[in-house]
C-alpha atoms as a PDB file:
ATOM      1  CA  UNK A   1     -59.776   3.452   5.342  1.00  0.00           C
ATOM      2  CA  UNK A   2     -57.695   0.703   6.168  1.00  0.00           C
ATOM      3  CA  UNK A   3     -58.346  -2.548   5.692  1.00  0.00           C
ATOM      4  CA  UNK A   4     -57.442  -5.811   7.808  1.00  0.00           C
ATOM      5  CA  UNK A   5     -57.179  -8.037   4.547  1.00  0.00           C
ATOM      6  CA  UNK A   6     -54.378 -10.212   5.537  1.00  0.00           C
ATOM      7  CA  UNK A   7     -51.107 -10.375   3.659  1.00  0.00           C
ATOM      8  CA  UNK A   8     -48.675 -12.452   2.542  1.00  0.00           C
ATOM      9  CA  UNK A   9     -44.567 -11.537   2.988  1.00  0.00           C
ATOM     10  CA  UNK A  10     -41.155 -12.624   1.773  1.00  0.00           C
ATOM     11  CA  UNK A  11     -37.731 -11.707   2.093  1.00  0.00           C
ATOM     12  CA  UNK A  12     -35.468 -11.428  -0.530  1.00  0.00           C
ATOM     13  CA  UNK A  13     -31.617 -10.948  -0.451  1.00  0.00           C
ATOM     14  CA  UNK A  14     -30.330  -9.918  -3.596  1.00  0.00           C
ATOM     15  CA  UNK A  15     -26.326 -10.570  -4.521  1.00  0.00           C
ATOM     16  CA  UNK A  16     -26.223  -6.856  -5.578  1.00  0.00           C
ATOM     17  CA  UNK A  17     -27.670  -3.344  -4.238  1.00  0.00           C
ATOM     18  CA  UNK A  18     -31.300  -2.950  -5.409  1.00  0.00           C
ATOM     19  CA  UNK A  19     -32.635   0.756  -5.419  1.00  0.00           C
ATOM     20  CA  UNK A  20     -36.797  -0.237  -5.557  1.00  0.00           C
ATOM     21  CA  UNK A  21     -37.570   3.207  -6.850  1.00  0.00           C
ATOM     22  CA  UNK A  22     -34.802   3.549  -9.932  1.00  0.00           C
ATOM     23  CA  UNK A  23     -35.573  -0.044 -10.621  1.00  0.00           C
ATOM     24  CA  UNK A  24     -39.721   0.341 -10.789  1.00  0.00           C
ATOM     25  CA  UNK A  25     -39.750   3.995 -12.187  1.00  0.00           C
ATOM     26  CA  UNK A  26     -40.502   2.401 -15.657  1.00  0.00           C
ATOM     27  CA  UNK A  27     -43.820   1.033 -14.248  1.00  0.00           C
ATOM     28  CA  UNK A  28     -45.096   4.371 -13.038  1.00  0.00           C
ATOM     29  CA  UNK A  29     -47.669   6.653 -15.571  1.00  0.00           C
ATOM     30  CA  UNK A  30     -47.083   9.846 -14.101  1.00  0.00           C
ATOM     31  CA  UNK A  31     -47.307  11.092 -10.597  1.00  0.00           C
ATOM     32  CA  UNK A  32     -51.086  10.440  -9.988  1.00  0.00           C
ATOM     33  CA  UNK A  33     -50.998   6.863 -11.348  1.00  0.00           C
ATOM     34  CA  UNK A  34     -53.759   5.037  -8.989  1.00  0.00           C
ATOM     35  CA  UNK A  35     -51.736   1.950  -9.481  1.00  0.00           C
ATOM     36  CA  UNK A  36     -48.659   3.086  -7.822  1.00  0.00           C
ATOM     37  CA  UNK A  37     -46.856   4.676  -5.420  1.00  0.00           C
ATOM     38  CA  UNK A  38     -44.296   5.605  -3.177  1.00  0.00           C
ATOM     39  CA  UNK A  39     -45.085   6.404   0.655  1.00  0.00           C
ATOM     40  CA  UNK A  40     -43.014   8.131   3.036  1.00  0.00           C
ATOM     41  CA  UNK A  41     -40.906   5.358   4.415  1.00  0.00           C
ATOM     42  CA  UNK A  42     -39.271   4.685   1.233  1.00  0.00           C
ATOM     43  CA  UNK A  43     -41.713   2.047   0.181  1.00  0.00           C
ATOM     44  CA  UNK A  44     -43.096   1.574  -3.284  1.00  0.00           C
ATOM     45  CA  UNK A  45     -46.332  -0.043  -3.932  1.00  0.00           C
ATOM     46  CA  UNK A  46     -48.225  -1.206  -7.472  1.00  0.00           C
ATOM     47  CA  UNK A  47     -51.602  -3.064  -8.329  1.00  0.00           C
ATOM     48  CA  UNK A  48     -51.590  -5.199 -10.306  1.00  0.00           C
ATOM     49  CA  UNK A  49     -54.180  -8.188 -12.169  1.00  0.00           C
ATOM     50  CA  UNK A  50     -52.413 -10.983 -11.616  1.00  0.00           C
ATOM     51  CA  UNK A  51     -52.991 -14.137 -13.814  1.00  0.00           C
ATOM     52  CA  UNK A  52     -54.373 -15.267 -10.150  1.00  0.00           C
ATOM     53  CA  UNK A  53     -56.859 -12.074  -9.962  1.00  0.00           C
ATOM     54  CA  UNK A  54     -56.340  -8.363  -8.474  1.00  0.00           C
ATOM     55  CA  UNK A  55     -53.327  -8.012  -6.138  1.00  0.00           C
ATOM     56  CA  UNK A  56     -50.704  -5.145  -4.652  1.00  0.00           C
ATOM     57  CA  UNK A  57     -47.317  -5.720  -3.894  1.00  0.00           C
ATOM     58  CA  UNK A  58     -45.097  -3.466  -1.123  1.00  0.00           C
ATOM     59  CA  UNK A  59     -41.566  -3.602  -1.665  1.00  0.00           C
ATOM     60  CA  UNK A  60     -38.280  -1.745   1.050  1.00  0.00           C
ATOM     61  CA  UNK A  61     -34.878  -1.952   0.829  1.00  0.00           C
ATOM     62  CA  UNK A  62     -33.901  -2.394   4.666  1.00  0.00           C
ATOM     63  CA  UNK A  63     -30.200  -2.832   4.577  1.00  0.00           C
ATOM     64  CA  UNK A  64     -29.505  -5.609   1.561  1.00  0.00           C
ATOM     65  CA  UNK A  65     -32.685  -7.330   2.253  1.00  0.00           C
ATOM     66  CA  UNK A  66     -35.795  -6.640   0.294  1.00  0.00           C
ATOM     67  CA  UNK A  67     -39.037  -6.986   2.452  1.00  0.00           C
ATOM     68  CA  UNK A  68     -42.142  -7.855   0.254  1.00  0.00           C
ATOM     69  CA  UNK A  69     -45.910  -8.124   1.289  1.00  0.00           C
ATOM     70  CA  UNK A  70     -48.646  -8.767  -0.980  1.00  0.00           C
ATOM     71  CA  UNK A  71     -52.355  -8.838  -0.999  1.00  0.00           C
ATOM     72  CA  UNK A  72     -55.254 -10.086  -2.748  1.00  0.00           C
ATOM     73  CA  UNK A  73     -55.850 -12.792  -5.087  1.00  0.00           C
ATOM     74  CA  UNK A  74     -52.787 -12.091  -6.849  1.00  0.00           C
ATOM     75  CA  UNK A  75     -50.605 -12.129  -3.737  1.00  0.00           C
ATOM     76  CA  UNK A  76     -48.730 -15.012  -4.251  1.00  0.00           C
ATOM     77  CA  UNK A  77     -47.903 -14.653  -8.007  1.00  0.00           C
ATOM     78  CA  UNK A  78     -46.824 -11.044  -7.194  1.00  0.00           C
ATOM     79  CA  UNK A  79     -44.112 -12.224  -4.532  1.00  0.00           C
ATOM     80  CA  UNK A  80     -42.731 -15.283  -6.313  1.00  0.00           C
ATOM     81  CA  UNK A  81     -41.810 -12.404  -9.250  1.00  0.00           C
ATOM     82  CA  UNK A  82     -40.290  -9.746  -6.305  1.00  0.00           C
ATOM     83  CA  UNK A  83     -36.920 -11.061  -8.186  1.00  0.00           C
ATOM     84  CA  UNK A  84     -37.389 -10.531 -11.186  1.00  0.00           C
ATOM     85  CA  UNK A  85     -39.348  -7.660 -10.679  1.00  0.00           C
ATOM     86  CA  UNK A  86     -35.946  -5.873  -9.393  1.00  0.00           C
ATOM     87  CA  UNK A  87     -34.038  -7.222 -12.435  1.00  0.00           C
ATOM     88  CA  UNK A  88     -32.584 -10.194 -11.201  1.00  0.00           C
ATOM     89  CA  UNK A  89     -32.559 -11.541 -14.664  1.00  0.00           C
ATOM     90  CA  UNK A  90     -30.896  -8.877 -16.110  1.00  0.00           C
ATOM     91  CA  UNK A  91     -27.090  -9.491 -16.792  1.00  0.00           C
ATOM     92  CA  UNK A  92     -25.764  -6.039 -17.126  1.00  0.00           C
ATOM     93  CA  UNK A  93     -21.963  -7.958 -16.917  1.00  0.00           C
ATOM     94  CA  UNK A  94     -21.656  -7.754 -20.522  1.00  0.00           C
ATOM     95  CA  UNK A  95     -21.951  -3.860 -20.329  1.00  0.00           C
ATOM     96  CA  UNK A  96     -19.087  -2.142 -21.767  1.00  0.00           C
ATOM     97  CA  UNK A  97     -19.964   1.635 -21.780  1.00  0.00           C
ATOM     98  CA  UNK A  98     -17.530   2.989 -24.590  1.00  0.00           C
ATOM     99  CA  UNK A  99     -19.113   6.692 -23.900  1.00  0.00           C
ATOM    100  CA  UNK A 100     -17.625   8.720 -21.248  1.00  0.00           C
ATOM    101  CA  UNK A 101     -21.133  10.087 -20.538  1.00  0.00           C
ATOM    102  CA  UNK A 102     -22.380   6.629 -20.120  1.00  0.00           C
ATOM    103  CA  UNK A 103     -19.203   5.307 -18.055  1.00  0.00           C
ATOM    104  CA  UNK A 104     -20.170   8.150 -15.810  1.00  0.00           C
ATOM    105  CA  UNK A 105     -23.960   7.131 -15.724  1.00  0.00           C
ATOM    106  CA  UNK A 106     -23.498   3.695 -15.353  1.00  0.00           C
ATOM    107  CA  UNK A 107     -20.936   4.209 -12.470  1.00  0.00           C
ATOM    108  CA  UNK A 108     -23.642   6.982 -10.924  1.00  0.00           C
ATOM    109  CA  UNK A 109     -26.714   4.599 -12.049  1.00  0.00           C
ATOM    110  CA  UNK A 110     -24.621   1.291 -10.479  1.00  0.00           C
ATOM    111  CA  UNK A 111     -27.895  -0.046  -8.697  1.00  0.00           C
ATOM    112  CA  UNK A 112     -29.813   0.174 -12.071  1.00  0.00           C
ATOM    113  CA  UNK A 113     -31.259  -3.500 -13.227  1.00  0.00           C
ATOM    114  CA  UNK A 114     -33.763  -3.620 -15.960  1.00  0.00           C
ATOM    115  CA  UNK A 115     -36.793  -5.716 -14.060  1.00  0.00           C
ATOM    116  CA  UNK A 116     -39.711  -7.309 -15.302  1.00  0.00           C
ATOM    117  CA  UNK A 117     -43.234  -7.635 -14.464  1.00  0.00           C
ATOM    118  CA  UNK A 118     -43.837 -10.719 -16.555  1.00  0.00           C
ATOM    119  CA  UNK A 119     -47.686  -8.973 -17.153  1.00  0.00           C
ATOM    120  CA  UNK A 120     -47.781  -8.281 -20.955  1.00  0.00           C
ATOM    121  CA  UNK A 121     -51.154  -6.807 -21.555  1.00  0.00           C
ATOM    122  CA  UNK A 122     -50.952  -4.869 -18.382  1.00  0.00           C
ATOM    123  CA  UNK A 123     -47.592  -3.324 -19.784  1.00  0.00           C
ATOM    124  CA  UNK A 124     -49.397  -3.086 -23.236  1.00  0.00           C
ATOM    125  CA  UNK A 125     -52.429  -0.931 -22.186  1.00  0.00           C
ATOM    126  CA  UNK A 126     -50.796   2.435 -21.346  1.00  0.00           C
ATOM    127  CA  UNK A 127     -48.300   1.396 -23.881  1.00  0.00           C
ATOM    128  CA  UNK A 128     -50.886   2.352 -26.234  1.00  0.00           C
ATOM    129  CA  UNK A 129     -52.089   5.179 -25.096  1.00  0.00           C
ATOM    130  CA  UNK A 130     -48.410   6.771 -25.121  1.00  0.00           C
ATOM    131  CA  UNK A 131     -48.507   6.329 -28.920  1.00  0.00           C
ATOM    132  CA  UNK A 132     -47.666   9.570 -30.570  1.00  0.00           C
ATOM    133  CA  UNK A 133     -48.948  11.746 -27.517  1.00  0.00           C
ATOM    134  CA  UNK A 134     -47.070  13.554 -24.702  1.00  0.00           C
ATOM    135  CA  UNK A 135     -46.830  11.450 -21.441  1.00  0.00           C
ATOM    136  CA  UNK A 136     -50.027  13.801 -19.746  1.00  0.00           C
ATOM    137  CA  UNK A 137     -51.840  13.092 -22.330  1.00  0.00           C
ATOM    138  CA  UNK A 138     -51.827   9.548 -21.524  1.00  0.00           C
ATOM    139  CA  UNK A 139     -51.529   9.523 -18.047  1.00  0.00           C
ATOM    140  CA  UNK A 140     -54.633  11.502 -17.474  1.00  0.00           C
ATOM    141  CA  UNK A 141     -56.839   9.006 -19.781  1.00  0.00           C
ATOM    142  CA  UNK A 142     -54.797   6.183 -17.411  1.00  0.00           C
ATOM    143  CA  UNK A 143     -55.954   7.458 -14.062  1.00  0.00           C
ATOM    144  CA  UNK A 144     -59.560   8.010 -15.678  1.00  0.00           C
ATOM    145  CA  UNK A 145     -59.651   4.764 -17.367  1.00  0.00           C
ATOM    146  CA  UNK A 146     -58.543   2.510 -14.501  1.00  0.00           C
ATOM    147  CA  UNK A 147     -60.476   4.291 -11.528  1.00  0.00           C
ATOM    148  CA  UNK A 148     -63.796   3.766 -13.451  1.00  0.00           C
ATOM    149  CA  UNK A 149     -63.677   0.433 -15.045  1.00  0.00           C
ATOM    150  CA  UNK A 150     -60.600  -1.015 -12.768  1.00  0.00           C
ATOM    151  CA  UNK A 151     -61.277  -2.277  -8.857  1.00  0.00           C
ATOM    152  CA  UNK A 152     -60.291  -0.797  -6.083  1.00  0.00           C
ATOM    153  CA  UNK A 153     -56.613  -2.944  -4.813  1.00  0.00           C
ATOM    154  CA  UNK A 154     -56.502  -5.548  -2.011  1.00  0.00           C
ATOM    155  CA  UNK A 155     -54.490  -4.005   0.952  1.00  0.00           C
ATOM    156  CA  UNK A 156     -54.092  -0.902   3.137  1.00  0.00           C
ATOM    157  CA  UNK A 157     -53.537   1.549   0.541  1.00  0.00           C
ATOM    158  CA  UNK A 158     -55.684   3.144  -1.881  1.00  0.00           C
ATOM    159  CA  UNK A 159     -54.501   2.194  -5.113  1.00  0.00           C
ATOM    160  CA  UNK A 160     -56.734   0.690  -8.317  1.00  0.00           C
ATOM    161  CA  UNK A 161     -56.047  -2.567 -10.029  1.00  0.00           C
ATOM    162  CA  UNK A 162     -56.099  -2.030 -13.507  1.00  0.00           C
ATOM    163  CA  UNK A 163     -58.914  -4.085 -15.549  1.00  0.00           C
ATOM    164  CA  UNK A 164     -58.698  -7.773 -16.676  1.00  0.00           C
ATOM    165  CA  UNK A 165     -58.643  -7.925 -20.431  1.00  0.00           C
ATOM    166  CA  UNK A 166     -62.321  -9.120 -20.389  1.00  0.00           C
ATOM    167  CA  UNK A 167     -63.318  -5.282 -19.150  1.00  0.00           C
ATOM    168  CA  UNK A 168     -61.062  -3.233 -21.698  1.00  0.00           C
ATOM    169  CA  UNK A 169     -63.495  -5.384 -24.443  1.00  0.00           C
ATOM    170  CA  UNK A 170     -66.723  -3.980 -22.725  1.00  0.00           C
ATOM    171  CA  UNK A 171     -65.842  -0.348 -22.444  1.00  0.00           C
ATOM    172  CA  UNK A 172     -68.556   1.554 -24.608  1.00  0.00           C
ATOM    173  CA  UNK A 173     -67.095   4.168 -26.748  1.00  0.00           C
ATOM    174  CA  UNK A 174     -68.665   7.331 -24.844  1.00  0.00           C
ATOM    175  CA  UNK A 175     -65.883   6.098 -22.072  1.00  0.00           C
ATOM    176  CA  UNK A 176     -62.947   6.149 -24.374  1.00  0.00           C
ATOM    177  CA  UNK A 177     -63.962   9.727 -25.191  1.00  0.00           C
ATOM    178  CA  UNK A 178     -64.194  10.810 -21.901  1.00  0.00           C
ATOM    179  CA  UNK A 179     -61.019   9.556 -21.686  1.00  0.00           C
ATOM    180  CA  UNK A 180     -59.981  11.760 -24.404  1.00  0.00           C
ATOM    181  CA  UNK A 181     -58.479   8.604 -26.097  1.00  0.00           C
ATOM    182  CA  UNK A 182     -59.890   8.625 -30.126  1.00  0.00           C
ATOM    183  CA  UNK A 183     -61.174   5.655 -31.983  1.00  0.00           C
ATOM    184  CA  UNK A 184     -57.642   4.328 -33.324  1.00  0.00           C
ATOM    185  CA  UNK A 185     -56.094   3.829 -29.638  1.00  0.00           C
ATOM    186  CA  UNK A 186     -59.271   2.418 -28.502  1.00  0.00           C
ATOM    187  CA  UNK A 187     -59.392  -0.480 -30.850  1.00  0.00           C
ATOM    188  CA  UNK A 188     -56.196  -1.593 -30.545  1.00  0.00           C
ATOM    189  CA  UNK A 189     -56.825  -2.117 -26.841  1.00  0.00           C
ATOM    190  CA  UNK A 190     -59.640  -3.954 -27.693  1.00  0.00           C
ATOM    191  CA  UNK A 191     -58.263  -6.246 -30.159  1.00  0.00           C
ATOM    192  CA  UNK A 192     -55.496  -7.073 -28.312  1.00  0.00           C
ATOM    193  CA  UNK A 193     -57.429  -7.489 -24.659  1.00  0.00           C
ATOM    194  CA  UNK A 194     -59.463 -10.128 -27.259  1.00  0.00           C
ATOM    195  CA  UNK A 195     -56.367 -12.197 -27.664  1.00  0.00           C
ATOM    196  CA  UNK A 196     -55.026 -11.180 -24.455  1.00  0.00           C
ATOM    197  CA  UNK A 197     -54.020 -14.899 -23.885  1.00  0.00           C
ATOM    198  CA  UNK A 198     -51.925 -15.899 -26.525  1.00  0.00           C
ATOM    199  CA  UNK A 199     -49.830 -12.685 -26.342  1.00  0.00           C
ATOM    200  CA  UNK A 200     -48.275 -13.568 -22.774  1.00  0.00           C
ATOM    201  CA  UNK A 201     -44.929 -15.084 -24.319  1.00  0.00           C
ATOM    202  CA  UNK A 202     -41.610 -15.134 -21.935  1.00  0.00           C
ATOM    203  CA  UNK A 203     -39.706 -15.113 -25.535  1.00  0.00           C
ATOM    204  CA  UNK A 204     -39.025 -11.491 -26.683  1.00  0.00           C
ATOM    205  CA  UNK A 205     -38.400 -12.474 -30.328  1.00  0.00           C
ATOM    206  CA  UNK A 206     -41.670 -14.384 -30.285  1.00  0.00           C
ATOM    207  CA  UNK A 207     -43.686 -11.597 -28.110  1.00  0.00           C
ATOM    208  CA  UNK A 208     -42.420  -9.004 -30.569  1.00  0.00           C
ATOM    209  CA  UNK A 209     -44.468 -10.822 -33.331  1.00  0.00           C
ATOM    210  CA  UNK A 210     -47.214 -11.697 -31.661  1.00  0.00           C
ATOM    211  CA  UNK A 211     -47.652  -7.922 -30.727  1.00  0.00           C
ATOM    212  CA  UNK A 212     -46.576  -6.353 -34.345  1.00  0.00           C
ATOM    213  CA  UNK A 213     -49.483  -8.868 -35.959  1.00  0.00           C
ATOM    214  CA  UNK A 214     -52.174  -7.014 -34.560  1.00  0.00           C
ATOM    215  CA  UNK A 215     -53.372  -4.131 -35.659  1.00  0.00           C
ATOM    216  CA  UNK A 216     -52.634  -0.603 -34.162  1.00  0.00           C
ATOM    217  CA  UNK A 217     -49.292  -2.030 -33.010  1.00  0.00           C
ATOM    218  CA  UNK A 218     -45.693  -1.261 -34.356  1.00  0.00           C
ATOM    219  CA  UNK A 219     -41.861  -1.275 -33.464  1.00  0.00           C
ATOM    220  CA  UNK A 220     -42.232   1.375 -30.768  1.00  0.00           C
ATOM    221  CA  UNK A 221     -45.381  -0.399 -28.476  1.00  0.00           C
ATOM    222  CA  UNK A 222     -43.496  -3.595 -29.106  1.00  0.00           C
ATOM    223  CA  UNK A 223     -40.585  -2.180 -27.492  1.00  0.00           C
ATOM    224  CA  UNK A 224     -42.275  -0.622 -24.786  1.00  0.00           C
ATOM    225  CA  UNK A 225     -44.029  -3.473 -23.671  1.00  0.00           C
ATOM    226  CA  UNK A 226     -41.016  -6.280 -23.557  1.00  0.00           C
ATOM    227  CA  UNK A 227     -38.877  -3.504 -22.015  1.00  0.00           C
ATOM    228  CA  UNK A 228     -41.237  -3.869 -19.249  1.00  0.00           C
ATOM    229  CA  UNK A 229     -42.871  -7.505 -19.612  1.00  0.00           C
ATOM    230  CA  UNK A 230     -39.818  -8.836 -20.228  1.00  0.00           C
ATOM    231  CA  UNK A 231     -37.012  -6.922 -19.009  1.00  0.00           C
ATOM    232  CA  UNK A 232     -35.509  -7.004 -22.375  1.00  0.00           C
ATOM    233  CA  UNK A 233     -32.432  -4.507 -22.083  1.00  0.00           C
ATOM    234  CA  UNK A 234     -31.902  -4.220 -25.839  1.00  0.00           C
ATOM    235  CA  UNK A 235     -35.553  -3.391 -27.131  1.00  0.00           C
ATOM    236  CA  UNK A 236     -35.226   0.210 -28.832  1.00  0.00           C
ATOM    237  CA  UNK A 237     -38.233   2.266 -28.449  1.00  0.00           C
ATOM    238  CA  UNK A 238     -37.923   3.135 -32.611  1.00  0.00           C
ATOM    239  CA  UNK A 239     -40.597   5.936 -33.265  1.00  0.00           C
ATOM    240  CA  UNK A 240     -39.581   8.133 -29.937  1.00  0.00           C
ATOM    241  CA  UNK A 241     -40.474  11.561 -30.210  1.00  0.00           C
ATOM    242  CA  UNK A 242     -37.746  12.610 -27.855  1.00  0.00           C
ATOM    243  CA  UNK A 243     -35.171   9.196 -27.998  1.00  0.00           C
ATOM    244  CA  UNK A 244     -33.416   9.710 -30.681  1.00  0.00           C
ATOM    245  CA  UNK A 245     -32.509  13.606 -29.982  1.00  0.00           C
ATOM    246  CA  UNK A 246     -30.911  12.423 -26.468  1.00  0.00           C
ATOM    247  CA  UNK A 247     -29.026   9.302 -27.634  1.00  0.00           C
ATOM    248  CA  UNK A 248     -27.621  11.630 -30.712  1.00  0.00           C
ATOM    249  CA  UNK A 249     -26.944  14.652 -28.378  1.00  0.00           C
ATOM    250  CA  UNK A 250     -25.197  12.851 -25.899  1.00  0.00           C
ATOM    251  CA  UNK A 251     -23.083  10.484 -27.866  1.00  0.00           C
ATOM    252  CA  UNK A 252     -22.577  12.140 -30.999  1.00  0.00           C
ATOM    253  CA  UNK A 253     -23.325  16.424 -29.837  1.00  0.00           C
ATOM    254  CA  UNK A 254     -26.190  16.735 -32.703  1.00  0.00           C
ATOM    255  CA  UNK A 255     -29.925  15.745 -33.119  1.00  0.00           C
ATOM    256  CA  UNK A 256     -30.545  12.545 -35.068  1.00  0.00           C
ATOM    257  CA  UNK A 257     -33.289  10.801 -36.900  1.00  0.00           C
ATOM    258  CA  UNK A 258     -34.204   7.071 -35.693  1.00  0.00           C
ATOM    259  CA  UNK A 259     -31.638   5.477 -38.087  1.00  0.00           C
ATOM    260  CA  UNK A 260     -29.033   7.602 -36.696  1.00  0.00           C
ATOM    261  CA  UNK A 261     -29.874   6.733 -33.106  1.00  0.00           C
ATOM    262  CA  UNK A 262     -29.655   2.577 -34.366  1.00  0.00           C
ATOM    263  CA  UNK A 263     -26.677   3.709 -35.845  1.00  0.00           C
ATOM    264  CA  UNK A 264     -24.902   5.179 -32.657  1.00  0.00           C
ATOM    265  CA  UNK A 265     -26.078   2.064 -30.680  1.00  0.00           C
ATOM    266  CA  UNK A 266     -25.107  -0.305 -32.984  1.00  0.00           C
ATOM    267  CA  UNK A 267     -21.794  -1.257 -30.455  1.00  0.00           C
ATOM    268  CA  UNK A 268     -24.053  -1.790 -27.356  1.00  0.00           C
ATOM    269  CA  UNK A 269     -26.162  -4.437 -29.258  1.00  0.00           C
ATOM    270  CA  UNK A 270     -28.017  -6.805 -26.455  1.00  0.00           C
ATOM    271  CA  UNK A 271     -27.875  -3.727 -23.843  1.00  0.00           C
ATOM    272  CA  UNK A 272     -29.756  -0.499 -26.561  1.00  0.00           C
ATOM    273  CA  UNK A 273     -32.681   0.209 -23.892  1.00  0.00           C
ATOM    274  CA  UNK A 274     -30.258   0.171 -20.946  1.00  0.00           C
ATOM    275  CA  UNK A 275     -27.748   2.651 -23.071  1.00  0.00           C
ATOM    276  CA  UNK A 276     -31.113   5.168 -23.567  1.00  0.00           C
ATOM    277  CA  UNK A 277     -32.653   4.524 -20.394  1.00  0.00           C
ATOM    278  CA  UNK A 278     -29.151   5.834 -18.819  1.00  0.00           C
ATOM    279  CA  UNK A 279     -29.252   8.617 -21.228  1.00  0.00           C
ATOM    280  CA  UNK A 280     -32.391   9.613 -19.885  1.00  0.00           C
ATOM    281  CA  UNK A 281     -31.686   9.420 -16.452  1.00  0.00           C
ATOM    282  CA  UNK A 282     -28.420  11.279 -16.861  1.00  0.00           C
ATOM    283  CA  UNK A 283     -30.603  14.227 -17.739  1.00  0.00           C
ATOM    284  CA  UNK A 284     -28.859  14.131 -21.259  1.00  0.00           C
ATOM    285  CA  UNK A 285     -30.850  15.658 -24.215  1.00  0.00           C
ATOM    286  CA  UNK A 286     -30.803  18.953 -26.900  1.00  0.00           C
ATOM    287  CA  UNK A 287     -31.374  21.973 -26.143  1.00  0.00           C
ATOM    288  CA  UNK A 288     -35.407  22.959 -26.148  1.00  0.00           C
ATOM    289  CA  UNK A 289     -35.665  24.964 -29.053  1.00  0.00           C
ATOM    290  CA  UNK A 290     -38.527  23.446 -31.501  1.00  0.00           C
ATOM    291  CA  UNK A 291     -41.906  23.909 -30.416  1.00  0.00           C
ATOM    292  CA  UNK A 292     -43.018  21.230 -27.583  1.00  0.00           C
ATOM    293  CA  UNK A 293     -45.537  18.441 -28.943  1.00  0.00           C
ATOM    294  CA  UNK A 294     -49.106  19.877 -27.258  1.00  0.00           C
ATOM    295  CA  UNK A 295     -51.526  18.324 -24.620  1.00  0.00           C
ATOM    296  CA  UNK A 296     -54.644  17.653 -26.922  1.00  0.00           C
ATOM    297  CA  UNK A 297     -58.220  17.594 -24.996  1.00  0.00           C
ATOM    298  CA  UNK A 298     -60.834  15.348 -27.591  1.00  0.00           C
ATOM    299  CA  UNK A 299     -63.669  15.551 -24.705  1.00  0.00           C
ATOM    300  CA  UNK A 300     -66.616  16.976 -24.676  1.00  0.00           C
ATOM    301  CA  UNK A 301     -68.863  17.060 -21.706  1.00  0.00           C
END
């Protein structure tokens, strides 16, 4: 049903091409994420809790101008970060592709900008639930997760805000194993939505300490989360069960181990997430011949 909430819009005219989808793809947890998504006219929507409350932002590229409109509590936070959102802090200038697979992807992939959402325990949530699990895995204990304990989004579409830190604390255990996320996962959420404050840091160096002191979290989450927080285009997701196959396979032609990939990235220091995010979207990786990493079910109803 549609609401008549009223909305808030901006316009925003960025000094290069912005493609909204490519640039926000990082921010999607698979295709039935309640917290995003893409309608017919090319417009790409998320919820979000705001430091200002629940909110949901609708972004289209008409032409070279970016149209924005926001609802809820969060509204106005949500539209004064459209910019950087798209990457407008990004400097991908200093880019010097010495791979001829990555001078072609960067030349396909021109409109590519690493963005930010400048949310770290939003990013850090299904950050955690990615550890060491395939991507369905955690997007199915997402969806669950946020449609029972999140709220339903301000606006016309119907899309879940994720929970406030204060909820993730409250969650009773049955919940997480409905989920089908175990004990370990679920504690680290909590423990971190406990200090959810004092881990919102605009520094990556400082962020990436803040997040490796508590417990649960390591190299790869710490990664995930400024790559997305913060935009940081040199955070290596270290730990990847598929990363370091594609970045060897494509730059080198043979599998390699996570000090190989480091290795092999070593000359693109500042830009190491943009070089495997490329990689990825390139559609460069080895040849599927191990076993696949299974879909585990822990639930019990």
């Amino acid at each position: 049903m549609l609401t008549r909430e009223a909305s808030s819009t901006r316009t925003w005219r960025p000094p290069w091409p912005v493609d909204v989808r490519l640039t926000l793809a990082p921010h999607r947890r698979g295709s039935g994420d309640p917290a995003f998504a893409v309608t017919p006219d090319g417009a790409v929507w998320r919820a979000s809790t705001t430091p200002e409350g629940p909110g949901t932002l609708r972004l289209l590229a008409r032409g070279d101008v970016i149209e924005a409109e926001a609802w809820g509590p969060g509204a106005a936070w949500l539209l004064d970060g459209v910019p950087d959102l798209l990457g407008a802090a990004d400097d991908p200038a200093s880019f010097r592709p010495e791979h001829e697979i990555l001078r072609r992807a960067a030349l396909r992939l021109r409109h590519f900008r690493v963005g930010r959402t400048r949310n770290v325990f939003e990013a850090l949530v299904p950050a955690v639930l990615e550890q060491k699990v395939v991507g369905k895995e955690a997007w199915r204990a997402w969806r669950y997760l946020v449609r029972r304990f999140g709220e339903p989004a301000p606006g016309p579409l119907d899309l879940w805000a994720p929970p406030p830190p204060r909820t993730w604390v409250t969650i009773p255990s049955w919940e997480w194993h409905k989920s089908g996320i175990e004990a370990v996962r679920a504690r680290t959420i909590i423990g971190a939505a406990r200090v959810a404050g004092r881990l919102e840091s605009g520094d990556t160096l400082e962020l990436d300490r803040r997040l490796r002191s508590l417990s649960g979290i390591g190299v790869w989450t710490s990664a995930e989360v400024r790559q997305r927080a913060l935009g940081d285009a040199d955070a290596v997701s270290v730990g990847d069960y598929h990363i370091p196959g594609i970045v060897g396979w494509a730059l080198s032609g043979r599998k390699v181990d996570d000090a190989g990939m480091l290795e092999l990235l070593a000359p693109y220091a500042g830009h190491r997430y943009r070089v495997t995010r490329l990689l990825e979207l390139s559609g460069a990786a080895p040849p599927r011949r191990g076993p696949r990493m299974p879909v585990r079910d822990y639930r019990h109803f």
